[in-house]
Protein backbone atom coordinates (compact mmCIF):
# COMPACT_ATOMS: atom_id res chain seq x y z
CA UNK A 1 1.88 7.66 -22.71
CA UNK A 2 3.49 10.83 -23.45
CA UNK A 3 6.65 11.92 -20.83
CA UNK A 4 8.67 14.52 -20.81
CA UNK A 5 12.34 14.44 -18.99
CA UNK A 6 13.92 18.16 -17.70
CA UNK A 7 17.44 18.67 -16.42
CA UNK A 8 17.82 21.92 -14.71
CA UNK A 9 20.81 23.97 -12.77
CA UNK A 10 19.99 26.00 -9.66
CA UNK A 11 20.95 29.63 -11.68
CA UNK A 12 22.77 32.02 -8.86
CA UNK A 13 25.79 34.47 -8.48
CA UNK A 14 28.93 33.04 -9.77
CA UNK A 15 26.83 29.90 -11.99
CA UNK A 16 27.31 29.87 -15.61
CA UNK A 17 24.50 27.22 -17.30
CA UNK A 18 24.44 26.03 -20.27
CA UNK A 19 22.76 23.01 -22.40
CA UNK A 20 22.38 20.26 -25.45
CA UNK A 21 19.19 19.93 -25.99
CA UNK A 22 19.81 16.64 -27.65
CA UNK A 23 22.71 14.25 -28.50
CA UNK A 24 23.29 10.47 -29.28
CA UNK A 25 23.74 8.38 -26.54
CA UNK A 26 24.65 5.64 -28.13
CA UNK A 27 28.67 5.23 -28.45
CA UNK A 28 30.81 7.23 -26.19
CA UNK A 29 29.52 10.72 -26.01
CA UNK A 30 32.99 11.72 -27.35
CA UNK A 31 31.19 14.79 -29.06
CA UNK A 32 29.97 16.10 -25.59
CA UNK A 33 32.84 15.74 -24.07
CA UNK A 34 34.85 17.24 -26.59
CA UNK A 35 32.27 20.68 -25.68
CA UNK A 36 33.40 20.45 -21.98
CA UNK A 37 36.84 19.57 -23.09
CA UNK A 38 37.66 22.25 -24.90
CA UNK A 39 34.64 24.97 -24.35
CA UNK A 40 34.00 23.99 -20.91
CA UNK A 41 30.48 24.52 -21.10
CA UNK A 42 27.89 22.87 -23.47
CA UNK A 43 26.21 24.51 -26.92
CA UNK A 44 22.82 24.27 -27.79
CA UNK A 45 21.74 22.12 -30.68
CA UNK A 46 18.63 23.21 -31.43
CA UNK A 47 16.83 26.64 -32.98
CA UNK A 48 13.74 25.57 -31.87
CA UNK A 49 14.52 25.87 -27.87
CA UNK A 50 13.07 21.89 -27.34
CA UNK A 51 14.27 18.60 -28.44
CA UNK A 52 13.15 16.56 -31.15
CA UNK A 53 9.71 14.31 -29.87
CA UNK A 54 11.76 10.33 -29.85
CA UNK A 55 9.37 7.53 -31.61
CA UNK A 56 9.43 4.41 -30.19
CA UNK A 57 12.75 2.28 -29.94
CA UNK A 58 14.88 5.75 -30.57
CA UNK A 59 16.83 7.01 -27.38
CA UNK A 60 18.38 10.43 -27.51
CA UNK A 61 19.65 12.42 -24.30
CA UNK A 62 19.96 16.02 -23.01
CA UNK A 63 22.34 17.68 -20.53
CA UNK A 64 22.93 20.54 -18.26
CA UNK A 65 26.14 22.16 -17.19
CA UNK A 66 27.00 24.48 -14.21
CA UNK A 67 30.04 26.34 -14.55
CA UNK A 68 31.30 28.27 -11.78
CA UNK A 69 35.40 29.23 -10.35
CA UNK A 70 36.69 27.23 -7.28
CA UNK A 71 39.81 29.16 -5.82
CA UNK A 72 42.31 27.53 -4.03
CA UNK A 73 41.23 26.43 -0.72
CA UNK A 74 37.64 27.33 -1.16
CA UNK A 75 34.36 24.92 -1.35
CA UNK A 76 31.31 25.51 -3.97
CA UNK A 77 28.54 23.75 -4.27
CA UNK A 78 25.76 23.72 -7.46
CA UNK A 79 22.27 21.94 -7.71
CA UNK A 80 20.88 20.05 -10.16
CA UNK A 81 17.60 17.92 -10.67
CA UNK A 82 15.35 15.64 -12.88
CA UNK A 83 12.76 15.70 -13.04
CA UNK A 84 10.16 13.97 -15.53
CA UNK A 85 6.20 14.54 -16.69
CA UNK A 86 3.76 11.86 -17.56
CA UNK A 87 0.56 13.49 -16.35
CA UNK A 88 -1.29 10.81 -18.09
CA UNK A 89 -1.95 7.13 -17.47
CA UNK A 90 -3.52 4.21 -18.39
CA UNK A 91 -3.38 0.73 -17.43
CA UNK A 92 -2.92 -2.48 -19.69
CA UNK A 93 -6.86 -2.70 -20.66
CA UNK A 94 -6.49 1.36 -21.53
CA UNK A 95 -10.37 1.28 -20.70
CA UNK A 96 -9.73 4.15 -18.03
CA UNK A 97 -7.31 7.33 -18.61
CA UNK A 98 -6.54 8.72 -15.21
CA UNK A 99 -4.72 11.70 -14.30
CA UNK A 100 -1.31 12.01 -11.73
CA UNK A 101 -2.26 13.85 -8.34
CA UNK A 102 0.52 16.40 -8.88
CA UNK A 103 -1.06 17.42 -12.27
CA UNK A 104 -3.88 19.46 -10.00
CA UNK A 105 -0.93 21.81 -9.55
CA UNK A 106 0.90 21.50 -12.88
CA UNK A 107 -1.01 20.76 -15.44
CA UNK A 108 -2.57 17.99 -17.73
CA UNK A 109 -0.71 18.68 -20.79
CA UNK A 110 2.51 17.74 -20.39
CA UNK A 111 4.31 20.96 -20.38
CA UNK A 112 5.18 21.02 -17.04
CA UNK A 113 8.60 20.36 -17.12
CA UNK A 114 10.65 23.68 -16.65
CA UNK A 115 8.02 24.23 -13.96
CA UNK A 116 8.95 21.02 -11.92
CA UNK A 117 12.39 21.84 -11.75
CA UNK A 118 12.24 25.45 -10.86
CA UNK A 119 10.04 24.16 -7.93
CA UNK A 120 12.50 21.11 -6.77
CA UNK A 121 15.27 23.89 -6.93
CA UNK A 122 13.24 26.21 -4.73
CA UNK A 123 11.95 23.82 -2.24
CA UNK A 124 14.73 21.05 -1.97
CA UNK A 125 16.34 22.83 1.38
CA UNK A 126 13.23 22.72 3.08
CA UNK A 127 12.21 19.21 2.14
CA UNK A 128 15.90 18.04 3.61
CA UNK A 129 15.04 20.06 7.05
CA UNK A 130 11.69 18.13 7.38
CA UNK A 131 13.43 15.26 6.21
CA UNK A 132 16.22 15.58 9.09
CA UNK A 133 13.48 16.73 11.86
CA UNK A 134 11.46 13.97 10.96
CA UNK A 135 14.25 11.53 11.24
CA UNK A 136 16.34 13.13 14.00
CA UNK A 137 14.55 12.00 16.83
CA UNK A 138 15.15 7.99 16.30
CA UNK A 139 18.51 8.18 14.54
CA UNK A 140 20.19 10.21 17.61
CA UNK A 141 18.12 7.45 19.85
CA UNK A 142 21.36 5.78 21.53
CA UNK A 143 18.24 2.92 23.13
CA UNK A 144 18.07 1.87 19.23
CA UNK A 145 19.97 -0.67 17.33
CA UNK A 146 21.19 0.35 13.81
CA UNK A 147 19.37 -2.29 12.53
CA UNK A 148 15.92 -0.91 13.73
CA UNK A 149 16.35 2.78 12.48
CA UNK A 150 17.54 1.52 9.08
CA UNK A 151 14.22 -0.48 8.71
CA UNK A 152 12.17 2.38 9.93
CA UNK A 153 13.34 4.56 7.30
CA UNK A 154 15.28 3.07 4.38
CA UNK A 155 12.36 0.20 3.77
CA UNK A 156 9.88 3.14 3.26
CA UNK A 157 11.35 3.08 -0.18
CA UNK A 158 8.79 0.58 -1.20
CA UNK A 159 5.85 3.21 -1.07
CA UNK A 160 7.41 5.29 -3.81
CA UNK A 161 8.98 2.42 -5.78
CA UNK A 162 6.68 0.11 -5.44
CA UNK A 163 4.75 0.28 -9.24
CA UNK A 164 2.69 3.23 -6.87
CA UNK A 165 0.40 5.24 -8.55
CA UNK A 166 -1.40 8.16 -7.31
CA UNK A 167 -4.00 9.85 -9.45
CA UNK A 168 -6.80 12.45 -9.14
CA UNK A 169 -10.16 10.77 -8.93
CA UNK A 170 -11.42 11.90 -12.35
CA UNK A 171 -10.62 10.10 -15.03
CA UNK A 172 -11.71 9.21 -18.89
CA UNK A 173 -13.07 6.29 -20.30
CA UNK A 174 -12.27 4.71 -23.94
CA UNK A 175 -14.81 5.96 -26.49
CA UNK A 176 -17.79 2.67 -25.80
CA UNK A 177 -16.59 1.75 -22.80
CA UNK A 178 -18.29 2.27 -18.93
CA UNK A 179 -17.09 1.08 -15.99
CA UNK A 180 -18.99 -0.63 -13.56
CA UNK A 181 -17.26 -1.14 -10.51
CA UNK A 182 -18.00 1.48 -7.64
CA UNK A 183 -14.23 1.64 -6.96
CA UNK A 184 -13.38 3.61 -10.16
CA UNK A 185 -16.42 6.27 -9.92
CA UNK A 186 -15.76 6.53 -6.05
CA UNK A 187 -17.48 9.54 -5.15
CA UNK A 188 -17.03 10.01 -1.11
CA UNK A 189 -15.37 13.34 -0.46
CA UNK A 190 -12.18 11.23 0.88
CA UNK A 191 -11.14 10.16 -2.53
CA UNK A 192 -12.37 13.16 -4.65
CA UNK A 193 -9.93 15.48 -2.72
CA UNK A 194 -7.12 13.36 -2.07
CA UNK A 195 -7.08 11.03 -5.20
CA UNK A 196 -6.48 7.44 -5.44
CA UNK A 197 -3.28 5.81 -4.22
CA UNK A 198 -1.76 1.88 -5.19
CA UNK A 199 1.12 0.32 -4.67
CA UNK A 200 2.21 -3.72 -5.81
CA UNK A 201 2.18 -6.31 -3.46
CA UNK A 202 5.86 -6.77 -5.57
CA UNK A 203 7.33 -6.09 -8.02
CA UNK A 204 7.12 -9.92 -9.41
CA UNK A 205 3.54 -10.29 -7.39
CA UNK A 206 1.38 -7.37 -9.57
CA UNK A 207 -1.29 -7.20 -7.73
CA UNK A 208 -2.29 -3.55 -6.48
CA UNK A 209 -3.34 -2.89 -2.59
CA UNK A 210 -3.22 -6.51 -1.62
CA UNK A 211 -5.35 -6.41 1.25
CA UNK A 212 -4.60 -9.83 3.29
CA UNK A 213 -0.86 -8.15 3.34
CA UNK A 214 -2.10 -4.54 3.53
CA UNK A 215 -2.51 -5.27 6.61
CA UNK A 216 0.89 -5.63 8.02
CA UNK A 217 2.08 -2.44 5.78
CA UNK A 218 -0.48 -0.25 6.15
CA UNK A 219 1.25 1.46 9.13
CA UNK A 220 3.19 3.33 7.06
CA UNK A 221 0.56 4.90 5.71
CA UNK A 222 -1.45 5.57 8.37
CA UNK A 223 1.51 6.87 10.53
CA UNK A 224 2.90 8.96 7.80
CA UNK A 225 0.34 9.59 5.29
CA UNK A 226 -2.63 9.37 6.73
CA UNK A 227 -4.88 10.84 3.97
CA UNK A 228 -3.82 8.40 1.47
CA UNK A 229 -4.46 5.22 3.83
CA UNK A 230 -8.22 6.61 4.87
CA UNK A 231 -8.58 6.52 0.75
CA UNK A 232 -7.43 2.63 0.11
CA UNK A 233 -9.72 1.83 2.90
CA UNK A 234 -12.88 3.89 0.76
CA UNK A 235 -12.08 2.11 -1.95
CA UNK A 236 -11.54 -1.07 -0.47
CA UNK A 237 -15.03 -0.41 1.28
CA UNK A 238 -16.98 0.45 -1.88
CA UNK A 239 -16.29 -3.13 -3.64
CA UNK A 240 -17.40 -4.76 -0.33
CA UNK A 241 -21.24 -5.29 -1.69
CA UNK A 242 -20.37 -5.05 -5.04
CA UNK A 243 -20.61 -8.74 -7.02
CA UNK A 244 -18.76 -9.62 -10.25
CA UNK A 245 -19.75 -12.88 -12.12
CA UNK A 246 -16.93 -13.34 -14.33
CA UNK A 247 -15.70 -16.79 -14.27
CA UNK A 248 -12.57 -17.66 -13.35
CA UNK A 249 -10.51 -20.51 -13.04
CA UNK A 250 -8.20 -20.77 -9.82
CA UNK A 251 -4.45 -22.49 -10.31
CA UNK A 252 -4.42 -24.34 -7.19
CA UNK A 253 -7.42 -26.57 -7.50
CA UNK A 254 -8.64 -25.98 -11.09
CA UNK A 255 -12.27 -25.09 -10.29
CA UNK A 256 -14.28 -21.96 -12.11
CA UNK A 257 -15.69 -19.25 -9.34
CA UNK A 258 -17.10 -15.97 -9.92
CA UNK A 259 -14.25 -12.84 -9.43
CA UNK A 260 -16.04 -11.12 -6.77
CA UNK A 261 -18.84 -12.03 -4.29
CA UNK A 262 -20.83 -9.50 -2.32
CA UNK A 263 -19.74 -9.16 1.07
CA UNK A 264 -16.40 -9.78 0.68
CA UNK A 265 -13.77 -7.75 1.33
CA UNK A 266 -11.28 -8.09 -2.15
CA UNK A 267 -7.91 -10.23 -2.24
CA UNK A 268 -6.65 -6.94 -4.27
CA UNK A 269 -7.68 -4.11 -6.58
CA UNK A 270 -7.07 -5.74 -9.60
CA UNK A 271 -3.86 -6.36 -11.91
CA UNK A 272 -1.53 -3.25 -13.68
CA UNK A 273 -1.74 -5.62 -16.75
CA UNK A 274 -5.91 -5.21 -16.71
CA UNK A 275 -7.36 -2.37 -15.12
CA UNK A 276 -7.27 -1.72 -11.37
CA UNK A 277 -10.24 -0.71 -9.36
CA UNK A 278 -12.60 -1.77 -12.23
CA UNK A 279 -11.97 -5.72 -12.03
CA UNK A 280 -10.59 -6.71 -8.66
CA UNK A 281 -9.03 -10.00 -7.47
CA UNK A 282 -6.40 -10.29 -9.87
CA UNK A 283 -5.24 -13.37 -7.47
CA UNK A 284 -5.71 -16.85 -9.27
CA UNK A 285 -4.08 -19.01 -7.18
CA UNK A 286 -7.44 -20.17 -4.78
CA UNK A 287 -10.90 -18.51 -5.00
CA UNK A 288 -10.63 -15.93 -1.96
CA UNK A 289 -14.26 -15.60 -1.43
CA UNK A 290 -14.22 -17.47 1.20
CA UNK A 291 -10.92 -16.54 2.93
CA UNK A 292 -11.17 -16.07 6.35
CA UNK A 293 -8.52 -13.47 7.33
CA UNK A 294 -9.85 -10.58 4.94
CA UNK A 295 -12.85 -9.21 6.17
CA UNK A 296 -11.96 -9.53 9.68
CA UNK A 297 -8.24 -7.45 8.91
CA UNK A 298 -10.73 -4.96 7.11
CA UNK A 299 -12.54 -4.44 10.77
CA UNK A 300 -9.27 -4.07 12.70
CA UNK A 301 -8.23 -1.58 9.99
CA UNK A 302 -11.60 0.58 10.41
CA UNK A 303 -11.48 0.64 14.58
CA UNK A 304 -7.21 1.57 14.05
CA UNK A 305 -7.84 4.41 11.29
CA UNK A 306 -10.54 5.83 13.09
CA UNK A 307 -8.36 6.45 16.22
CA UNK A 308 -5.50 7.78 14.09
CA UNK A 309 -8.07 9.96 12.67
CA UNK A 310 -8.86 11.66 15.39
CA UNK A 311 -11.94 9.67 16.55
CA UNK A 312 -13.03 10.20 12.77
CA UNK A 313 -16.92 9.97 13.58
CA UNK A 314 -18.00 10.29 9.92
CA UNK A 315 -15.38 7.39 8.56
CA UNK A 316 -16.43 5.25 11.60
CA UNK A 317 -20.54 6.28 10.36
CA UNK A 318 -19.12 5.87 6.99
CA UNK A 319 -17.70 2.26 7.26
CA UNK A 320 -20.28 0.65 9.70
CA UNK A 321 -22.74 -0.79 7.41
CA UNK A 322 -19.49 -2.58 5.85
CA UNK A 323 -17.88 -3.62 8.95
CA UNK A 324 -21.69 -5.39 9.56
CA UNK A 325 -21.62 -7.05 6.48
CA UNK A 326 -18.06 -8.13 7.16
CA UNK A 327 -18.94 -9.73 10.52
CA UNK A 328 -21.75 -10.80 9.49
CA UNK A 329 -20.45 -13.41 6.59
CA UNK A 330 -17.41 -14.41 9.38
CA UNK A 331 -21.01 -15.44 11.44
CA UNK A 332 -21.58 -17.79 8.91
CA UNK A 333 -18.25 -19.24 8.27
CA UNK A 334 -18.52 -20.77 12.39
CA UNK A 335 -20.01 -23.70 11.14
CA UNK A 336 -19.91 -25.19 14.22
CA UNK A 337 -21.73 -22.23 16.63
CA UNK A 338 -18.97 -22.39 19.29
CA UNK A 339 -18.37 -18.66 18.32
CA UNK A 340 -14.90 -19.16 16.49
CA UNK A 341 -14.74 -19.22 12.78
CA UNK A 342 -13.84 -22.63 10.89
CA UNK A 343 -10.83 -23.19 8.83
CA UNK A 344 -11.33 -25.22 5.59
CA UNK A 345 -7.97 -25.24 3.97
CA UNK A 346 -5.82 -22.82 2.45
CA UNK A 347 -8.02 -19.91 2.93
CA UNK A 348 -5.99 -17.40 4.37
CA UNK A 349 -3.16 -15.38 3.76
CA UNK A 350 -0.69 -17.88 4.64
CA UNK A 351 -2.13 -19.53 0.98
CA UNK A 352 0.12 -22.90 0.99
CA UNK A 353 -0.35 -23.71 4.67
CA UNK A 354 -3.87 -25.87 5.79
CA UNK A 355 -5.85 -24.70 8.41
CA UNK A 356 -8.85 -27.22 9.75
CA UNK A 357 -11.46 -26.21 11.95
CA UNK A 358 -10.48 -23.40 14.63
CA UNK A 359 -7.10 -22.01 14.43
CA UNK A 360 -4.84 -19.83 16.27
CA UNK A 361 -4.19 -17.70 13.51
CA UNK A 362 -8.01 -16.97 11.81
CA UNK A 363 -9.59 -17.57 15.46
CA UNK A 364 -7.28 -14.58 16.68
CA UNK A 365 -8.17 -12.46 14.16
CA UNK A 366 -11.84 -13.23 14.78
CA UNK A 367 -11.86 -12.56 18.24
CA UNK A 368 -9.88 -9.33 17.73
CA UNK A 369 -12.29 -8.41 14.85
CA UNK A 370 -15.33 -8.99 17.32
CA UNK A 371 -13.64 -6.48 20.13
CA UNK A 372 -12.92 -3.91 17.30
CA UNK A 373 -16.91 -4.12 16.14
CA UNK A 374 -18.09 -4.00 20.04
CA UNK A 375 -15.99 -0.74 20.76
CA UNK A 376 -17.20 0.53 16.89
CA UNK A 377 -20.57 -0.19 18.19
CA UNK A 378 -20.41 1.65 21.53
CA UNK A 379 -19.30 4.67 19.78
CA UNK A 380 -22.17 4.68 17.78
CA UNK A 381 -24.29 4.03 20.17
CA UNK A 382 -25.66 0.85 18.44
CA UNK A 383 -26.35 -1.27 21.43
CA UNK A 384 -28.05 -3.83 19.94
CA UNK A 385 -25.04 -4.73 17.63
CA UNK A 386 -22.87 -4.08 20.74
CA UNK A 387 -24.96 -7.08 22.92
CA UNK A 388 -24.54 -9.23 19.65
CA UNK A 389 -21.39 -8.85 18.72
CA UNK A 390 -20.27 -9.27 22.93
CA UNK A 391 -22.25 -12.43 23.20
CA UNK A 392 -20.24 -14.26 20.35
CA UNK A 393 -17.03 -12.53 21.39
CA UNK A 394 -17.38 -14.39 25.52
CA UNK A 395 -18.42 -17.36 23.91
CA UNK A 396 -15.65 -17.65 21.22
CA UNK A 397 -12.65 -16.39 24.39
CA UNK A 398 -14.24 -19.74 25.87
CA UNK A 399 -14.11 -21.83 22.81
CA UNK A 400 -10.24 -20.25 21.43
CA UNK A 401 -8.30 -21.07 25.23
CA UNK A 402 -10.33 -24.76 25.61
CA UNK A 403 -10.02 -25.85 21.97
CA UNK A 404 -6.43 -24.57 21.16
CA UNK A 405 -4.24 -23.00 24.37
CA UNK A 406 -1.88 -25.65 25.46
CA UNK A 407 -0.67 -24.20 28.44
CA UNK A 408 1.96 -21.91 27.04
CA UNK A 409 0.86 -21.44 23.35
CA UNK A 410 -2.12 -21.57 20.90
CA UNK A 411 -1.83 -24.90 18.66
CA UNK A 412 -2.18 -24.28 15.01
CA UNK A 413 -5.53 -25.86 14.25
CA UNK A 414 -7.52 -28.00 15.96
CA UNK A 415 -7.41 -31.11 12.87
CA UNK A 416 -5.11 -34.24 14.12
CA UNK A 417 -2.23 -33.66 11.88
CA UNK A 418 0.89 -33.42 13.12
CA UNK A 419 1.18 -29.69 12.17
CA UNK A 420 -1.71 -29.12 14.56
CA UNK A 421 0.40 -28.75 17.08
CA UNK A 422 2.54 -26.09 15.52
CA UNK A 423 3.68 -22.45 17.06
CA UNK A 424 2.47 -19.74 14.64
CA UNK A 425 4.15 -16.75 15.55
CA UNK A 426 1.31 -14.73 13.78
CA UNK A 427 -1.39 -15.89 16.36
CA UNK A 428 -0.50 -12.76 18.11
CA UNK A 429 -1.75 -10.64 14.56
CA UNK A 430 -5.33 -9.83 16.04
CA UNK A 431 -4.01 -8.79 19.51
CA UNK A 432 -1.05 -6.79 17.79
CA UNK A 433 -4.06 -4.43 16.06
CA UNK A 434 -5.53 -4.13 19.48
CA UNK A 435 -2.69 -3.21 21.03
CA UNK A 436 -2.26 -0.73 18.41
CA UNK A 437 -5.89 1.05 19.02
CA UNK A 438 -4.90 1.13 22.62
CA UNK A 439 -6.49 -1.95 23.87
CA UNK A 440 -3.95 -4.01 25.79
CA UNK A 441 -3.27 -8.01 27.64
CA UNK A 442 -0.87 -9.35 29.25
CA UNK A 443 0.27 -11.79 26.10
CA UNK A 444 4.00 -11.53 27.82
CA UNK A 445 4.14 -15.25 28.22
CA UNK A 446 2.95 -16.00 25.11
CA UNK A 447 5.23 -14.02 23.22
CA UNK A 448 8.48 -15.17 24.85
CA UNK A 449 7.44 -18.99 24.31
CA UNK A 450 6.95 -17.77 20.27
CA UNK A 451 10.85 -15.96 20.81
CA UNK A 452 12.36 -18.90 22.92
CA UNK A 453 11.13 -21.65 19.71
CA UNK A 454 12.09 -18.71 17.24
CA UNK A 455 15.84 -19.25 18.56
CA UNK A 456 15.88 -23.10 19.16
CA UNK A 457 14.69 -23.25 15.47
CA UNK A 458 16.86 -20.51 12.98
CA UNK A 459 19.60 -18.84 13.47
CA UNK A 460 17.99 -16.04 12.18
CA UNK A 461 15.18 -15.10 14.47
């Protein structure tokens, strides 16, 4: 697709600017330096005031110079930026052409260049004073380790560098082609005004919005961006009931299984390489339809954004029929009716590890997932669902501590392997949601035992 790469100088009192439009940058750029040398400024190279449009495999290069007088003794300081335009994209099927979110203030044709810079120039300062009163408050935190504040901030790198896109919600299709899933012709008022927003699971794992690990990063968005989470979780939402019967054969056991069942909450929103939000579950390792961890993460994500939200009452209204048809298939996967779901292998987000029958990780997420849909319930006033949804939540508290608690920890599974008897440190993943939507247990005991085997076992706990 089309980009377009501008240089610019901050122009002010004492700042001389001056350009090449183009030069070769292959070799050593002895011709540019030469300019600065002996000129000490740069001269245009082109009439036409704009470079020459590169095919493919040609590179060429521009640059900028500020000139300005330092006396003896004194301090200057000049800006510069880059900035670059591609207000068009498409993805490796090219069946969709969507649009960048910052072309709703630039433009879609490309021209926007000169325009970008004069408004990084302009706005930089006050971006660095939100930056540093943003930041301020946990780097001069003396009760913080180093190691914590440099997590907090410098890993937030990922949601920027991360193969993100972030695109209006109106888009073209390829002359013949419609798409069918509801996630690319999303129409909720969410996505239409603040666009649609994707980001790898990594940069060797291309898969966008991976939900099962969405789960754990999502904070960042919803802390920090809160618009742009509430939109993954529309999207996410509107494939729910969708189905898609395309066949497709799964690495791990080398069976054929439709993409996409209805009333499942996706793996992902589909591959960079095909075309995201129209064919979902890019995964191929196992056939995630019947994964137990992704529908109930889905609830916990509904019951935490909705408090974020400010007691959102029309995302909560919004989201309900999904969160029943969510809860409703996890229903079905107890297999056994003692209120817990049922593990049947590698059906979770932990995708090499075995879980049989109950286990502490899934059953914890279930049990968490039922508390989520019985306060989701009372705020609705649905209190039918409420008595439901409370009934299988007592009986599977019962089930989870007699089937799994050994006194100081929940065992893996409940299967005789030797595994079974295992400390998962994520068993605490449903309780850490509910913690986070301000429902709270004394898991103290728990946690250290999970810490105490954490040391005994790697130096690097």
């Amino acid at each position: 697709m089309p980009c377009t790469y501008g240089l610019g100088v901050l122009k002010k009192e004492g700042v001389t600017a001056s350009y090449k439009l183009e030069w070769n940058p292959v070799g050593t750029g002895g011709s540019l330096w030469h300019e600065l040398l002996h000129q000490g400024q740069l001269s245009t190279s082109s009439e036409s005031g704009k470079s020459e449009t590169t095919r493919r495999g040609k590179e060429i290069a521009c640059a900028v110079c500020a000139k300005l007088t330092v006396c003896s003794g004194e301090t200057r300081t000049t800006e510069m930026c880059l900035v670059w335009d591609m207000p068009r994209i498409c993805f490796g099927a090219a069946e969709q052409e969507y649009y960048r979110r910052y072309t709703r203030w630039f433009g879609r044709e490309g021209k926007a260049a000169a325009q970008l810079c004069a408004y990084a120039l302009s706005k930089y300062n006050d971006w660095e004073e939100r930056i540093n009163k943003w930041q301020s408050p946990i780097l001069d935190n003396t009760d913080l380790p180093a190691w914590y504040k440099s997590a907090l901030f410098n890993e937030l790198y990922y949601v920027s560098d991360g193969g993100t896109v972030w695109v209006d919600a109106d888009f073209k299709s390829r002359p013949g082609h419609t798409p069918v899933s509801p996630a690319v012709v999303n129409p909720t008022q969410q996505v239409q005004e603040y666009g649609k927003f994707a980001y790898l699971e990594g940069q060797e794992y291309r898969m966008y919005n991976t939900y099962d690990v969405h789960y754990y990063a999502s904070f960042a968005l919803a802390m920090l961006w809160p618009q742009l989470e509430i939109c993954i979780l529309y999207d996410i939402a509107a494939v729910v009931p969708y189905e898609d019967a395309e066949p497709i054969k799964h690495l791990f056991d080398g069976n054929v299984d439709m993409r996409k069942d209805a009333g499942c909450v996706p793996h992902d929103m589909g591959d960079p390489d095909d075309e995201p939000w129209e064919r979902v579950n890019a995964y191929l390792v196992h056939d995630t339809v019947n994964w137990k961890d992704l529908n109930l993460k889905f609830v916990l994500q509904v019951y935490r954004d909705y408090l974020l939200h400010d007691n959102d009452l029309q995302l909560l209204s919004a989201m309900w029929p999904i969160v029943q048809a969510a809860m409703e298939r996890g229903l079905k996967q107890d297999t056994d009716g003692d209120g817990i779901i049922n593990n049947c292998g590698a059906d979770q987000t932990y995708d090499t590890w075995k879980m049989i029958g109950a286990s502490a990780y899934c059953g914890g997420l279930w049990l968490a997932a039922l508390k989520a849909t019985c306060e989701i319930a009372t705020v609705l006033g649905e209190v039918e669902q409420h008595d439901k949804y409370l009934s299988v939540l007592q009986l599977g508290k019962k089930s989870y501590q007699e089937k799994l608690w050994t006194g100081s920890y929940y065992r893996f599974d409940t299967s005789s392997r030797k595994c079974s008897e295992s400390i998962m440190s994520d068993q605490l993943a449903g309780y850490w949601y509910l913690r986070a939507s301000g429902i709270e247990q004394d898991v103290r005991s728990l946690l250290c035992r999970i810490i105490n085997t954490s040391k005994r076992m790697s130096a690097f706990s």
